[in-house]
PDB file of N, CA and C in Angstrom:
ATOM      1  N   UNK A   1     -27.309 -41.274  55.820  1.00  0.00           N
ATOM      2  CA  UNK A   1     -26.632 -40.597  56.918  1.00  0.00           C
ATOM      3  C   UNK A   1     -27.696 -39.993  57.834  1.00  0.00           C
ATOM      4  N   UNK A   2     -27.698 -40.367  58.991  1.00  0.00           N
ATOM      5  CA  UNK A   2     -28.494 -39.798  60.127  1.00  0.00           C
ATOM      6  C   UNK A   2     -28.121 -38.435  60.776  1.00  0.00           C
ATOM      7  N   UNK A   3     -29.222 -37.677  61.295  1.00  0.00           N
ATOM      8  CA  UNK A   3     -28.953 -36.036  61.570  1.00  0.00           C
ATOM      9  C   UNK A   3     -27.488 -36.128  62.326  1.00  0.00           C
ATOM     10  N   UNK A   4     -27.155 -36.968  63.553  1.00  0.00           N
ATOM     11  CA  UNK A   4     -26.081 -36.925  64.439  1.00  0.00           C
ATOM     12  C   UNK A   4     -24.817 -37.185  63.442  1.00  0.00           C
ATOM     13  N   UNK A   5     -25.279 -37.867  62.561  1.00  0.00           N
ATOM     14  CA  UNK A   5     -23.525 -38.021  61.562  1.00  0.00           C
ATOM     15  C   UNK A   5     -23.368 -36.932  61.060  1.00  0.00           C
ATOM     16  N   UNK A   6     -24.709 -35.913  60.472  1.00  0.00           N
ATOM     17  CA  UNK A   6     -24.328 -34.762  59.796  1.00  0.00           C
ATOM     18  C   UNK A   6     -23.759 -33.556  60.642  1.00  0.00           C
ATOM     19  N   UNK A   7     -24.062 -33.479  62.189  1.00  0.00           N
ATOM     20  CA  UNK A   7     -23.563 -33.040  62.771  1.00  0.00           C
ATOM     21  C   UNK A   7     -22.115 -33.222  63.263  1.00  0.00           C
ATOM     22  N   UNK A   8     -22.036 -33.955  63.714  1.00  0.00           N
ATOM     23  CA  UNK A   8     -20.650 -34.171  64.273  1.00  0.00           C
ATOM     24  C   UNK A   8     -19.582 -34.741  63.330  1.00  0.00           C
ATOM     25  N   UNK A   9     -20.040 -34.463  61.918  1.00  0.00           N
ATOM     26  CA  UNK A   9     -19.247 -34.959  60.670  1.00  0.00           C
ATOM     27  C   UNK A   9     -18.574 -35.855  61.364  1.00  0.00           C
ATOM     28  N   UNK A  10     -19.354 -37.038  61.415  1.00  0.00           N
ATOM     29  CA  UNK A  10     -18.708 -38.374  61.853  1.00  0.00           C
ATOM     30  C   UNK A  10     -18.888 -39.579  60.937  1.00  0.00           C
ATOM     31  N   UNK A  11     -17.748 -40.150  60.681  1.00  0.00           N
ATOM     32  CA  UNK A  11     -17.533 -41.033  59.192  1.00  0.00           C
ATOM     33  C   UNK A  11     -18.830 -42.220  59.617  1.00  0.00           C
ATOM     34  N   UNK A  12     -19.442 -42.994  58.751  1.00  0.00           N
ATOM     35  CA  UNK A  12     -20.274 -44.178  59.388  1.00  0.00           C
ATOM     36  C   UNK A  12     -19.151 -45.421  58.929  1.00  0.00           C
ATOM     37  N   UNK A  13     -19.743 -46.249  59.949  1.00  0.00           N
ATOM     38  CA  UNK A  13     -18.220 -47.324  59.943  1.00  0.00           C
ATOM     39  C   UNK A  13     -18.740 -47.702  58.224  1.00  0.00           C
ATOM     40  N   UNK A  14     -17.150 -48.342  57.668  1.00  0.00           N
ATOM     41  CA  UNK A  14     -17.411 -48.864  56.416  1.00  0.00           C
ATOM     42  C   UNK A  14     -17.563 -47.724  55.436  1.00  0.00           C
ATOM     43  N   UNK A  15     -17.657 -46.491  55.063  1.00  0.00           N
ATOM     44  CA  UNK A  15     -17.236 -45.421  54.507  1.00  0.00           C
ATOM     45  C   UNK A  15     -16.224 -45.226  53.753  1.00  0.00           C
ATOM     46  N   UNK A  16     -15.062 -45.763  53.571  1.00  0.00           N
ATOM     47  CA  UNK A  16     -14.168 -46.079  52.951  1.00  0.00           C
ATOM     48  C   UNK A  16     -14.705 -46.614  51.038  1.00  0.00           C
ATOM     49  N   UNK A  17     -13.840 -45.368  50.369  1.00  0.00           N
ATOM     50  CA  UNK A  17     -14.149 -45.542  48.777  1.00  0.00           C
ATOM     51  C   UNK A  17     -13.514 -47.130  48.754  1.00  0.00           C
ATOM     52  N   UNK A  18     -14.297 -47.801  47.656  1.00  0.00           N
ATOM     53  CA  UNK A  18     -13.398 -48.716  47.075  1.00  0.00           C
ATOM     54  C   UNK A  18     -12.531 -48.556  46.123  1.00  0.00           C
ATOM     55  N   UNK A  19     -11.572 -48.892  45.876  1.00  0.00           N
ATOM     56  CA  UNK A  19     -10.693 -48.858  45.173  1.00  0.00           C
ATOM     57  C   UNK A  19     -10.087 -49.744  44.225  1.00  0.00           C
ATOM     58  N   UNK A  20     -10.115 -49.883  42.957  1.00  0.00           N
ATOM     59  CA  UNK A  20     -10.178 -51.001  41.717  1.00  0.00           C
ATOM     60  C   UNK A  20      -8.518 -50.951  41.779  1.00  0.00           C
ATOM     61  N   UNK A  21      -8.120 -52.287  42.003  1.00  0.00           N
ATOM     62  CA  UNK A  21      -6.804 -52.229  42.696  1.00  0.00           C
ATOM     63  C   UNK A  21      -6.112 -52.861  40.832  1.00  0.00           C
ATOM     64  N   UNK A  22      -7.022 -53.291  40.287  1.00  0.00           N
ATOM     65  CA  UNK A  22      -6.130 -53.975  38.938  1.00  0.00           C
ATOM     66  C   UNK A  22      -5.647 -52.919  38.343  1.00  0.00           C
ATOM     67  N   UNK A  23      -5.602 -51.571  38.012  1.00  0.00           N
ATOM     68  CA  UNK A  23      -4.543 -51.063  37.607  1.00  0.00           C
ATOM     69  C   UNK A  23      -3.589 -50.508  37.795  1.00  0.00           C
ATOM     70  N   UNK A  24      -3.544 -51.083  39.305  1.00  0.00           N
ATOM     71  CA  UNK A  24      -2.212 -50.406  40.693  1.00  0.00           C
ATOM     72  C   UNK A  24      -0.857 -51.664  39.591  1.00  0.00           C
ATOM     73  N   UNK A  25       0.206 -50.432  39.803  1.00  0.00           N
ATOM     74  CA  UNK A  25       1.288 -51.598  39.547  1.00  0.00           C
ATOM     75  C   UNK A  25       1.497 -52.334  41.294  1.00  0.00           C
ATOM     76  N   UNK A  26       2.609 -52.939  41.669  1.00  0.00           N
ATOM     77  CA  UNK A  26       2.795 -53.469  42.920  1.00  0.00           C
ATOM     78  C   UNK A  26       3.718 -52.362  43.009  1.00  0.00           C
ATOM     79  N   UNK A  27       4.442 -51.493  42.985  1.00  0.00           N
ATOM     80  CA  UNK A  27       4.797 -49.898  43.622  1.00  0.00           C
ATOM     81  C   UNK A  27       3.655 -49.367  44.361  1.00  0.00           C
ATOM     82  N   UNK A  28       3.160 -48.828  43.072  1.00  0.00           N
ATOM     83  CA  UNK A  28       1.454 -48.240  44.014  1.00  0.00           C
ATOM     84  C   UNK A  28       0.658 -48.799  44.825  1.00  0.00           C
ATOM     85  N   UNK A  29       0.371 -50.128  44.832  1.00  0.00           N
ATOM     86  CA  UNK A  29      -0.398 -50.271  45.577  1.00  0.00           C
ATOM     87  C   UNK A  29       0.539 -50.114  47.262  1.00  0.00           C
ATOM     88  N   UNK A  30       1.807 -50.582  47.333  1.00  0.00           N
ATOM     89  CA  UNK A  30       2.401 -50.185  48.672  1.00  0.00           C
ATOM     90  C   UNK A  30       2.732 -49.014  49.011  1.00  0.00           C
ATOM     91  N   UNK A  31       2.809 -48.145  48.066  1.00  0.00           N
ATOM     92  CA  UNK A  31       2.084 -46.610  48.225  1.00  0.00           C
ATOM     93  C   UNK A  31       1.074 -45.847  48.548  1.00  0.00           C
ATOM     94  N   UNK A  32      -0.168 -46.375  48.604  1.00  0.00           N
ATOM     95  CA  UNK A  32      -1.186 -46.732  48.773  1.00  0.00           C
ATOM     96  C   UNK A  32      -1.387 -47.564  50.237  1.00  0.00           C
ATOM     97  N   UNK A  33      -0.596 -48.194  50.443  1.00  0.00           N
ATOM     98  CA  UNK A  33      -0.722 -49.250  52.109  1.00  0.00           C
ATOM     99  C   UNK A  33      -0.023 -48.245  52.673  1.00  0.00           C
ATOM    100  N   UNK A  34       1.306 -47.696  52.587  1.00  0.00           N
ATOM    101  CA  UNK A  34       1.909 -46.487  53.000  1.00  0.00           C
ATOM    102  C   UNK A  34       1.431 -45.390  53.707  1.00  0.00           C
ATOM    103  N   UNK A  35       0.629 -45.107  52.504  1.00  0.00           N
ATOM    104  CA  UNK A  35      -0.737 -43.735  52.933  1.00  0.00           C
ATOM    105  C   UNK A  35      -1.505 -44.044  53.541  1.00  0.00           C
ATOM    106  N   UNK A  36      -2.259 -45.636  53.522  1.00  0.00           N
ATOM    107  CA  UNK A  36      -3.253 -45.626  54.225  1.00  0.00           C
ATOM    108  C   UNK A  36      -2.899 -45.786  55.924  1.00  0.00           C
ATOM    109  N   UNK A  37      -1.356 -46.777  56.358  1.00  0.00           N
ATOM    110  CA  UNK A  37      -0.826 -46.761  57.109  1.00  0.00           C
ATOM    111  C   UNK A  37      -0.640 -44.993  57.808  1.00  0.00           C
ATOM    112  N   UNK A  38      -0.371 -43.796  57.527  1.00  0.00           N
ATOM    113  CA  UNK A  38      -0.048 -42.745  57.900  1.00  0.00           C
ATOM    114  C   UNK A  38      -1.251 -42.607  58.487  1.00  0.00           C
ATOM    115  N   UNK A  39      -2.497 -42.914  57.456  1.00  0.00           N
ATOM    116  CA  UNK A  39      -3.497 -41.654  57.958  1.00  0.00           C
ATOM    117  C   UNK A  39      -4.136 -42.724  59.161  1.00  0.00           C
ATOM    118  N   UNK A  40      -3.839 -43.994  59.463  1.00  0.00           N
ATOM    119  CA  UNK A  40      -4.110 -44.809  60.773  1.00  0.00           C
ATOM    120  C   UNK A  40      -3.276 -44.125  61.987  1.00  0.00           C
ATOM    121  N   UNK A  41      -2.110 -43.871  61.533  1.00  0.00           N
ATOM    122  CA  UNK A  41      -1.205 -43.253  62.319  1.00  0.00           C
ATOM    123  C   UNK A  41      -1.855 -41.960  62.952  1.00  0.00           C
ATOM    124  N   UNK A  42      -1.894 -41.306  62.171  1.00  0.00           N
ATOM    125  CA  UNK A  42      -2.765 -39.845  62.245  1.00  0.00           C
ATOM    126  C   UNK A  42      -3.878 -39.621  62.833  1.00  0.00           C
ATOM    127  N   UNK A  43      -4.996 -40.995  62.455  1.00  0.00           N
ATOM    128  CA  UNK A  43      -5.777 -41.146  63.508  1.00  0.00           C
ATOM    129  C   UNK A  43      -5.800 -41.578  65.135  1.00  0.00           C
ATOM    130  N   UNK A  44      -5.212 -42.421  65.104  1.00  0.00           N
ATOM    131  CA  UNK A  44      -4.647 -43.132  66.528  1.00  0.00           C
ATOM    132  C   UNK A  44      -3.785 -41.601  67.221  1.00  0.00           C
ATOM    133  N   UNK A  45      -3.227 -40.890  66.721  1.00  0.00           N
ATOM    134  CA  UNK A  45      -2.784 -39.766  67.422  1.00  0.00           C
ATOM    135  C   UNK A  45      -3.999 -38.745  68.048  1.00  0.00           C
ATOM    136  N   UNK A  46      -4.431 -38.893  66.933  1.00  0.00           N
ATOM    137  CA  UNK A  46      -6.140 -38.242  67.302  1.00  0.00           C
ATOM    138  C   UNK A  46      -6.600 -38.562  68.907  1.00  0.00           C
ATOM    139  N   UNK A  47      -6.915 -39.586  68.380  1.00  0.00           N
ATOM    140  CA  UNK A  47      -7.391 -40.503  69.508  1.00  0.00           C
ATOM    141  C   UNK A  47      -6.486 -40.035  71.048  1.00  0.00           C
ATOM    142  N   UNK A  48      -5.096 -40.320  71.112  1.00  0.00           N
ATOM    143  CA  UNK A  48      -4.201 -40.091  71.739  1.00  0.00           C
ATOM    144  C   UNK A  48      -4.802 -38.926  72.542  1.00  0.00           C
ATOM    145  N   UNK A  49      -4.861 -38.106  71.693  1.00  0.00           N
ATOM    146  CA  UNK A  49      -4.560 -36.368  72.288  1.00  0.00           C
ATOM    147  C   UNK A  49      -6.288 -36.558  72.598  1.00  0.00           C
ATOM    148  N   UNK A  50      -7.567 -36.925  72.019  1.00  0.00           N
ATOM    149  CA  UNK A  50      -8.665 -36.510  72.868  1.00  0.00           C
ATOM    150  C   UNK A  50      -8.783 -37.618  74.620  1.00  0.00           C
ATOM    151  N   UNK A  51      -8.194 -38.561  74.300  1.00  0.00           N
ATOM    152  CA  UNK A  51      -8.405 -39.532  75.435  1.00  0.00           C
ATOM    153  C   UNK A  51      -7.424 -39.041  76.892  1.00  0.00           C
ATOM    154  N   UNK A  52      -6.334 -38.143  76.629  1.00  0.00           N
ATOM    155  CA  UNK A  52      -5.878 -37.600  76.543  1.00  0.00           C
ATOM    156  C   UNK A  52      -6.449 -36.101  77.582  1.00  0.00           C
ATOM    157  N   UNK A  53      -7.138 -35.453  76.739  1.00  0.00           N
ATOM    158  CA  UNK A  53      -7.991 -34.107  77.093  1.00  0.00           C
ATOM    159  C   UNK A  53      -8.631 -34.628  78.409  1.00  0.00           C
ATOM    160  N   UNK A  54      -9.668 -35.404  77.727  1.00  0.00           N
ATOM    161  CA  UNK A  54     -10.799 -36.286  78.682  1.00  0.00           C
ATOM    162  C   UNK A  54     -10.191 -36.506  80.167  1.00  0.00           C
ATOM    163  N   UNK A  55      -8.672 -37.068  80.332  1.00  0.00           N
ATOM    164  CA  UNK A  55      -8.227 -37.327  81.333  1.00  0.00           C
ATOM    165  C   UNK A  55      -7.859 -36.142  82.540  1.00  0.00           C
ATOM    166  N   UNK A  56      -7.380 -35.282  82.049  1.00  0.00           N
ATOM    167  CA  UNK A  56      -7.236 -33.754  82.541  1.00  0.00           C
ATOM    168  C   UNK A  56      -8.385 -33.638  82.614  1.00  0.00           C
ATOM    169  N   UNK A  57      -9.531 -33.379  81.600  1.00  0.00           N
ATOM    170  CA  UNK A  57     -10.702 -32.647  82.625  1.00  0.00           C
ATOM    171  C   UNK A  57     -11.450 -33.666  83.159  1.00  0.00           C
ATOM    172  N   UNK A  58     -11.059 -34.974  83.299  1.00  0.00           N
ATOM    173  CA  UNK A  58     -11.787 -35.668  84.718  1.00  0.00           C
ATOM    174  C   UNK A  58     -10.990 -35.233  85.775  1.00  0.00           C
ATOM    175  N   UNK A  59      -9.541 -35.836  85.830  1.00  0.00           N
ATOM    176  CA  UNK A  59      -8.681 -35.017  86.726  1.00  0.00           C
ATOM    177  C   UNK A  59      -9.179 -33.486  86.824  1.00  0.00           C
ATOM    178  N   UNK A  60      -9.513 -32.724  86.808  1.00  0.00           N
ATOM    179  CA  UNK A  60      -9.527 -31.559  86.892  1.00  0.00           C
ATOM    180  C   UNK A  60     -11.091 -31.697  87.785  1.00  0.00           C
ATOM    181  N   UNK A  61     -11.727 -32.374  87.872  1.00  0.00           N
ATOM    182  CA  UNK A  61     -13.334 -32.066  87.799  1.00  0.00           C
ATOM    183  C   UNK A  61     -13.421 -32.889  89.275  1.00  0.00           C
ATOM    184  N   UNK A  62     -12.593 -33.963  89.179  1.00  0.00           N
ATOM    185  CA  UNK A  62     -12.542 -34.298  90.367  1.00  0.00           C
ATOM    186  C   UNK A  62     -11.958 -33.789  91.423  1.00  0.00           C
ATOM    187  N   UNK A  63     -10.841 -32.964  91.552  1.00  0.00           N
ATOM    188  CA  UNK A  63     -10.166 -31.745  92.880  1.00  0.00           C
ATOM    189  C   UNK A  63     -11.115 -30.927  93.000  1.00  0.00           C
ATOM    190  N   UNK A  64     -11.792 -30.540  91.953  1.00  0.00           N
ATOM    191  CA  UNK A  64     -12.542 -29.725  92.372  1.00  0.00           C
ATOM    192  C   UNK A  64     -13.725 -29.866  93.171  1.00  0.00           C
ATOM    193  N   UNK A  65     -14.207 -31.104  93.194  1.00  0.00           N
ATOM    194  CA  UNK A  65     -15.447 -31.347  94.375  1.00  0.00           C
ATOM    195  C   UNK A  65     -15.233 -31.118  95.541  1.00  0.00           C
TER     196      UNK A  65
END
């Protein structure tokens, strides 16, 4: 991990635990796609709301010149 990842606690791509899927029954593991589906969700909202910010304070930065 490089100083800028430790700063901005920013994941490095590929970070993701592996996970030994042979003792998932087929319940869990779509429990598991479920969860991982949410927290995509969760991220992409992320995303949403900073791209989002960014737009207001360009809008904002630009009236003001």
């Amino acid at each position: 991990m490089d100083d800028e990842e430790k700063l901005t606690n920013r994941p490095s791509s590929g970070n993701l635990p592996r996970v030994d899927f042979a003792s998932f029954s087929v319940g869990a593991l779509r429990d598991y796609i479920a969860a991982l589906h949410a927290e995509i969700a969760r991220a992409e909202a992320a995303i949403g709301q900073k791209e989002a910010a960014r737009g207001h304070a360009n809008s904002f930065f630009r009236q003001s010149s």
